[in-house]
C-alpha atoms as a PDB file:
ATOM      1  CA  UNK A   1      81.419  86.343 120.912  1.00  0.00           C
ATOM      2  CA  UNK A   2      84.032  88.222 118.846  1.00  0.00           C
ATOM      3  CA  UNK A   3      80.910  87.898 115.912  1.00  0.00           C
ATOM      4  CA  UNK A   4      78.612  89.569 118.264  1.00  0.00           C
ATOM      5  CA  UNK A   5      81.545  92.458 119.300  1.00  0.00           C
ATOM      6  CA  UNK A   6      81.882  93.230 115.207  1.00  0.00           C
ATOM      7  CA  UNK A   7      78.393  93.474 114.914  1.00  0.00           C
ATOM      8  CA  UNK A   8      77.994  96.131 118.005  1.00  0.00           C
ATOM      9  CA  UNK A   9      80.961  98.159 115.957  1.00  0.00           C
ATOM     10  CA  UNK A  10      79.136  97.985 112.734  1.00  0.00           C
ATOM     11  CA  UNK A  11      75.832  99.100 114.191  1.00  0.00           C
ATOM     12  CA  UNK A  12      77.906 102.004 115.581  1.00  0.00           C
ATOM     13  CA  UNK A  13      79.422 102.923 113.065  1.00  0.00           C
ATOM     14  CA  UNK A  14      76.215 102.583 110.031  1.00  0.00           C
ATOM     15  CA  UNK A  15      74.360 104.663 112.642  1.00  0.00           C
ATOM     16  CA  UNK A  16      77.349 107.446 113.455  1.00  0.00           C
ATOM     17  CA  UNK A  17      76.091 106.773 116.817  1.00  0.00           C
ATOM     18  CA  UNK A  18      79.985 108.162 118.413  1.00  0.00           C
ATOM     19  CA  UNK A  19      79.060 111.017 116.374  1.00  0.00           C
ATOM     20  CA  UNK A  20      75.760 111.437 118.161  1.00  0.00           C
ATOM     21  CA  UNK A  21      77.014 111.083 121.770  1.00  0.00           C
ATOM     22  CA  UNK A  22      80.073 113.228 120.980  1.00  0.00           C
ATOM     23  CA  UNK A  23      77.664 115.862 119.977  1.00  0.00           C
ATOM     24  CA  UNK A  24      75.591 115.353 123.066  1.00  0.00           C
ATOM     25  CA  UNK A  25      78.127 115.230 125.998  1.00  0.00           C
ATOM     26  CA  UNK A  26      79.714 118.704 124.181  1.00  0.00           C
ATOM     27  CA  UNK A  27      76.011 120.484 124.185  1.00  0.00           C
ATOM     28  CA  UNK A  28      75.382 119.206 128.101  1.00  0.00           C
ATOM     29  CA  UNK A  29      78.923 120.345 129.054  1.00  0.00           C
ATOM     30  CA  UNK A  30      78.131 123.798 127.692  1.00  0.00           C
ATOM     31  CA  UNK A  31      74.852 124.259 129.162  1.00  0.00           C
ATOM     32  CA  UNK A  32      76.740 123.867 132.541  1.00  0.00           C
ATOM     33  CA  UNK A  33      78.376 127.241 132.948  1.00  0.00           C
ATOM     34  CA  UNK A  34      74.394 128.713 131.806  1.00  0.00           C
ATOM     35  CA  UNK A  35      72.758 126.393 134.604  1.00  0.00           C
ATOM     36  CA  UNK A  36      75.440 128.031 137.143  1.00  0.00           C
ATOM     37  CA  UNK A  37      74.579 131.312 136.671  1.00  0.00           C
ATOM     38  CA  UNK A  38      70.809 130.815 136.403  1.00  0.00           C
ATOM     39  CA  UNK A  39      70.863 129.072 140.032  1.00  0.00           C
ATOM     40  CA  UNK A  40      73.135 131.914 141.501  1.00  0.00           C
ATOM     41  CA  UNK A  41      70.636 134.296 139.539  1.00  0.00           C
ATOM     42  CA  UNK A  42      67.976 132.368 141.799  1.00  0.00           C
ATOM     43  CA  UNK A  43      69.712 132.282 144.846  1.00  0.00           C
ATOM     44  CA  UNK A  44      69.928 136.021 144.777  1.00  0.00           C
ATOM     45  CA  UNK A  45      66.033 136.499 143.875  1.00  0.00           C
ATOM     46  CA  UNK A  46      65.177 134.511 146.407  1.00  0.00           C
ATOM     47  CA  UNK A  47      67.053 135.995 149.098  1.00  0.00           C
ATOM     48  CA  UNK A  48      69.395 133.273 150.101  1.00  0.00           C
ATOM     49  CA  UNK A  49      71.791 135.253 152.329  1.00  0.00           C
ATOM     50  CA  UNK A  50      72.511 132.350 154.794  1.00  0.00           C
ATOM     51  CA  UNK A  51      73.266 129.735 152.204  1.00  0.00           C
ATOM     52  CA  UNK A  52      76.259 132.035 151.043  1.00  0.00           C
ATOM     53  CA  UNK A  53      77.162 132.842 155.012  1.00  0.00           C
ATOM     54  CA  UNK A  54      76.224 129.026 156.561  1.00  0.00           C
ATOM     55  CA  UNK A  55      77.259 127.233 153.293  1.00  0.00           C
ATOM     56  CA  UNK A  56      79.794 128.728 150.712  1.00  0.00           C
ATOM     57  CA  UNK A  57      81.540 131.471 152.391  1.00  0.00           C
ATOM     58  CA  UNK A  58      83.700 129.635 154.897  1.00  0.00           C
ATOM     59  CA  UNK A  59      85.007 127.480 152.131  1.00  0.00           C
ATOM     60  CA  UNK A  60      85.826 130.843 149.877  1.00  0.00           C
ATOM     61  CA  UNK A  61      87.017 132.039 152.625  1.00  0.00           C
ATOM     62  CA  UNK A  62      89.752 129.897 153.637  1.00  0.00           C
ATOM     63  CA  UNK A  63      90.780 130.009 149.801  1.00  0.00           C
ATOM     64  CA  UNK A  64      90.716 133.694 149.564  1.00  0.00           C
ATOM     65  CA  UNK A  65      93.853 135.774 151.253  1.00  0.00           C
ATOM     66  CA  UNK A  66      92.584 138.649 154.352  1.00  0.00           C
ATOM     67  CA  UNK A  67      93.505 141.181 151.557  1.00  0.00           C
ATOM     68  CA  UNK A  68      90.723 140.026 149.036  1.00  0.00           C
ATOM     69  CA  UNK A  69      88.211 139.385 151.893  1.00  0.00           C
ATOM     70  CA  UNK A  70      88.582 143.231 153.299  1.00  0.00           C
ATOM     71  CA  UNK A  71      86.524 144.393 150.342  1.00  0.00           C
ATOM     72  CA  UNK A  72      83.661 141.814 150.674  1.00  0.00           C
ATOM     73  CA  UNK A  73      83.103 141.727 154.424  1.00  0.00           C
ATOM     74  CA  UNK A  74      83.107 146.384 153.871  1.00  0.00           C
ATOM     75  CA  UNK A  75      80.555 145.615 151.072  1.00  0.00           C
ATOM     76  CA  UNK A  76      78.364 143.141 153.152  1.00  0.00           C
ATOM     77  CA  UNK A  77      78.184 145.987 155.950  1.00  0.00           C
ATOM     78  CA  UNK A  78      77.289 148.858 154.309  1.00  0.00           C
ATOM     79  CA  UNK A  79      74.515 147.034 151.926  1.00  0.00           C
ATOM     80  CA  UNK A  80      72.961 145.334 155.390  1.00  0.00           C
ATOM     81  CA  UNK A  81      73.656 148.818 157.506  1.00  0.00           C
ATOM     82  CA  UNK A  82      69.951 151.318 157.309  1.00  0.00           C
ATOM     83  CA  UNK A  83      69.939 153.977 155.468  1.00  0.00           C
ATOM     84  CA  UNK A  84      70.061 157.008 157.335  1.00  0.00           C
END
């Protein structure tokens, strides 16, 4: 068993395989921030005004002080309000 356990290591090690999966867990975690902004990029082509008002703004909301939401709930009005 311990044979079999030095073996695994070796194999590892003639192979740089830590090397490898270091390199690909950094790449994935930095395409995470990009993959974030392209689905809130999609969200807004799309027109997905009730997942922000059903979904994510109660939880924002209860995070975010009455001061900071003034600003968002004036900005929501006037874009939704016609154009006169």
């Amino acid at each position: 068993m311990i044979r079999l356990f030095h073996d695994i290591a070796r194999r590892f090690r003639r192979r740089q395989l830590l090397i490898w999966t270091t390199s690909l867990a950094y790449n994935a975690l930095s395409a995470v921030p990009a993959l974030i902004l392209l689905l809130l990029a999609l969200a807004g082509f799309f027109d997905l005004k009730s997942v922000w008002k059903d979904h994510h703004g109660p939880d924002v909301d209860r995070h975010v002080t009455p001061e900071r939401s003034r600003p968002k709930a004036r900005r929501a009005s006037r874009c939704s309000s016609p154009a006169g």
